[in-house]
C-alpha atoms as a PDB file:
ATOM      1  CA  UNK A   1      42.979   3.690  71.245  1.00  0.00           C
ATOM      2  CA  UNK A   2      43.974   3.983  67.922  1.00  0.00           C
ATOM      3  CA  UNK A   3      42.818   1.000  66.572  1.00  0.00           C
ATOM      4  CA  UNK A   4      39.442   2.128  67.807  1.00  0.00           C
ATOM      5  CA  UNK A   5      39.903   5.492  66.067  1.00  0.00           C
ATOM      6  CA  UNK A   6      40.732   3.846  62.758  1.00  0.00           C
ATOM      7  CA  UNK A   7      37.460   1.394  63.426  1.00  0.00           C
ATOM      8  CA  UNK A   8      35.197   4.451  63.984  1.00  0.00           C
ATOM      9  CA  UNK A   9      36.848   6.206  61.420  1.00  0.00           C
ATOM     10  CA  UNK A  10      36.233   3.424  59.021  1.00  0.00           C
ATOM     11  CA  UNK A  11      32.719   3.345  60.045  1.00  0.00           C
ATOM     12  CA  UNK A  12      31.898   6.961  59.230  1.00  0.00           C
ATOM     13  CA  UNK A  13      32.984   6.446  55.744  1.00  0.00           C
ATOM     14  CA  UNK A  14      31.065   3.165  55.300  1.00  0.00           C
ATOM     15  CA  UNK A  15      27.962   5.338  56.664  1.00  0.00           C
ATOM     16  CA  UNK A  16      28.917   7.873  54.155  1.00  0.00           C
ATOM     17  CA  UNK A  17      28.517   5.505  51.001  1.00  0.00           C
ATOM     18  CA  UNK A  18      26.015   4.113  51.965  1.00  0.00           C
ATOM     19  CA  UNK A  19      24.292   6.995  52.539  1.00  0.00           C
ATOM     20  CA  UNK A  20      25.298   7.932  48.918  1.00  0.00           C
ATOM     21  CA  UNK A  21      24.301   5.032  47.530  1.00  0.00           C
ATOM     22  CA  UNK A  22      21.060   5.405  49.320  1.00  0.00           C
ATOM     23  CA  UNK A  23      20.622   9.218  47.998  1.00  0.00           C
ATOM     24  CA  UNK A  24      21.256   7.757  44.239  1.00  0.00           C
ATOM     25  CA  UNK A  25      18.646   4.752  44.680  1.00  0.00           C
ATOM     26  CA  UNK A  26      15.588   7.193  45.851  1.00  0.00           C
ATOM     27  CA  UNK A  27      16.915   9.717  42.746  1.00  0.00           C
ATOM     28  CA  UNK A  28      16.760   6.556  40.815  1.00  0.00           C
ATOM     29  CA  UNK A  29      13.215   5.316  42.560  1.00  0.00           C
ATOM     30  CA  UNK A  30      11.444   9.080  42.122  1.00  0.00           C
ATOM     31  CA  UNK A  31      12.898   9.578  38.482  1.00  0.00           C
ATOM     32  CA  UNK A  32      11.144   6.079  37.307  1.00  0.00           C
ATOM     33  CA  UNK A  33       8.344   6.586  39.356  1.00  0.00           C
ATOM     34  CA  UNK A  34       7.771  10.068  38.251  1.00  0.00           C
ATOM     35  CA  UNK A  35       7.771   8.373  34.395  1.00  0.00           C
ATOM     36  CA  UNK A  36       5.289   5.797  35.142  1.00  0.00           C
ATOM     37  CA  UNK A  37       3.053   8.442  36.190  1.00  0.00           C
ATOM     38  CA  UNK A  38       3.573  10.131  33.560  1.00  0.00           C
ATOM     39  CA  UNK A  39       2.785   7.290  31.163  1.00  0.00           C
ATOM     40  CA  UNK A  40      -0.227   6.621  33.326  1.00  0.00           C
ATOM     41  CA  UNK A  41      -1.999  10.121  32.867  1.00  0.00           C
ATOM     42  CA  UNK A  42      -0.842   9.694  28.959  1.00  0.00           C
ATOM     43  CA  UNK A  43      -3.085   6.853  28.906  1.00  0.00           C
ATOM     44  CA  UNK A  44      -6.031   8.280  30.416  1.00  0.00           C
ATOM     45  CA  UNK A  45      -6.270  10.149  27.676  1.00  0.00           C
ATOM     46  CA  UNK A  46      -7.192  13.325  30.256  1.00  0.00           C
ATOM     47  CA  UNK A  47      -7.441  16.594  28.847  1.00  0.00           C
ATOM     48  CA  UNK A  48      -5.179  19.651  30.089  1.00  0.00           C
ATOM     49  CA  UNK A  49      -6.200  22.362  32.486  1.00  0.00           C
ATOM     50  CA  UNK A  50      -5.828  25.051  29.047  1.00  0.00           C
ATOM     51  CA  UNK A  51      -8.401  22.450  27.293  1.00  0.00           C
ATOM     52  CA  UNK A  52     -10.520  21.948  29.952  1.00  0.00           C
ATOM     53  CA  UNK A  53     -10.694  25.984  30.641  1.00  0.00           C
ATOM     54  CA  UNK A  54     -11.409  26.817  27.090  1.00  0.00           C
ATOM     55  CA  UNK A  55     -14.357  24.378  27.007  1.00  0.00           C
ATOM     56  CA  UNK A  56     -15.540  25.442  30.377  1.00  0.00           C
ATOM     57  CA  UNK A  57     -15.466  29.157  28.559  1.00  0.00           C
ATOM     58  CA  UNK A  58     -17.675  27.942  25.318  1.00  0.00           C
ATOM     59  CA  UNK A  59     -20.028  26.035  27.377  1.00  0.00           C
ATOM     60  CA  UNK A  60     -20.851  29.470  29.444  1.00  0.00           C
ATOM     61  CA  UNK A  61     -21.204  31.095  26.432  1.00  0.00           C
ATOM     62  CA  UNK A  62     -23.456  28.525  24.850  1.00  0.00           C
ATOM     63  CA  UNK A  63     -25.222  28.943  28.139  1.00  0.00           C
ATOM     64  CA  UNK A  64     -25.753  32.876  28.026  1.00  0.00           C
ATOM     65  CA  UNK A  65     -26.597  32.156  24.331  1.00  0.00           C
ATOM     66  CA  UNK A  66     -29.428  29.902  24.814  1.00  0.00           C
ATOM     67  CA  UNK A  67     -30.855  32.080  27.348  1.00  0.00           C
ATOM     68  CA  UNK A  68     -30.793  34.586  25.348  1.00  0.00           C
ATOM     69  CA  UNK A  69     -32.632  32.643  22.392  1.00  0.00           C
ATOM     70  CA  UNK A  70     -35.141  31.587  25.367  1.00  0.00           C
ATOM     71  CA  UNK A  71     -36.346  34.719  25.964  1.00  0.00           C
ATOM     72  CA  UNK A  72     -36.218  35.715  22.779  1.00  0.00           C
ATOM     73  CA  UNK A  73     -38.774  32.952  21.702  1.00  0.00           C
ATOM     74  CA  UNK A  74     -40.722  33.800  24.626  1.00  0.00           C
ATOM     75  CA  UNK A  75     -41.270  37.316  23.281  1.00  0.00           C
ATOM     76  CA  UNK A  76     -41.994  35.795  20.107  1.00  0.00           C
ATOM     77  CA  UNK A  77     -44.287  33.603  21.102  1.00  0.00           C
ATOM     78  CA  UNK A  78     -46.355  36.722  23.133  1.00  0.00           C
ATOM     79  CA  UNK A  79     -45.954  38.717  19.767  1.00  0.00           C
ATOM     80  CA  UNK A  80     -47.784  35.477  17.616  1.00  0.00           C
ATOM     81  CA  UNK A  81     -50.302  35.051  20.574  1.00  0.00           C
ATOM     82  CA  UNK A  82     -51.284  38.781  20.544  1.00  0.00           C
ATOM     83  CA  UNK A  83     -51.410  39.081  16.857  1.00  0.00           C
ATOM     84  CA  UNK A  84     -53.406  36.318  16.649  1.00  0.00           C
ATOM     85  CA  UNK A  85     -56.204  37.490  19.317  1.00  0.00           C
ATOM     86  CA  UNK A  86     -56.387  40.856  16.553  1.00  0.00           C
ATOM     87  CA  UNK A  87     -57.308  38.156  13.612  1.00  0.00           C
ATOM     88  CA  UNK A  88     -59.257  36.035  15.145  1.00  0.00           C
END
């Protein structure tokens, strides 16, 4: 019986190291993993979400602006059209 013990008891640490050495390999895995990634997206040359939001924010603005100017010329326009039915 207590050879068996020791056997078992010799067992449960093997399963212990190896489950630490297991724990340190996906560490190991996820931390180079996580780096390629990392150098991936660097390559891309992708823009960050701050970037892309304070482009998104100019382009609306440009938007609003050239509707603006739109109209503007529109009432313009009317204004030449009208003034040029009292010449001619």
């Amino acid at each position: 019986m207590q050879t068996q013990s020791r056997i078992l008891n010799d067992l449960g640490k093997l399963a212990t190291g190896a489950a630490g050495v297991l724990q340190s390999v996906r560490e190991e895995l996820e931390t180079a993993m996580r780096q390629r990634l990392e150098r991936a997206i660097a390559d891309l040359d992708v823009v960050s979400r701050d970037e892309f939001e304070a482009v998104k924010e100019i382009a609306a603005k440009a938007q609003t602006e050239c509707e603006r100017l739109a109209a503007e010329n529109a009432r313009l326009a009317e204004r030449l059209s009208a003034l040029e039915t009292k010449v001619g």
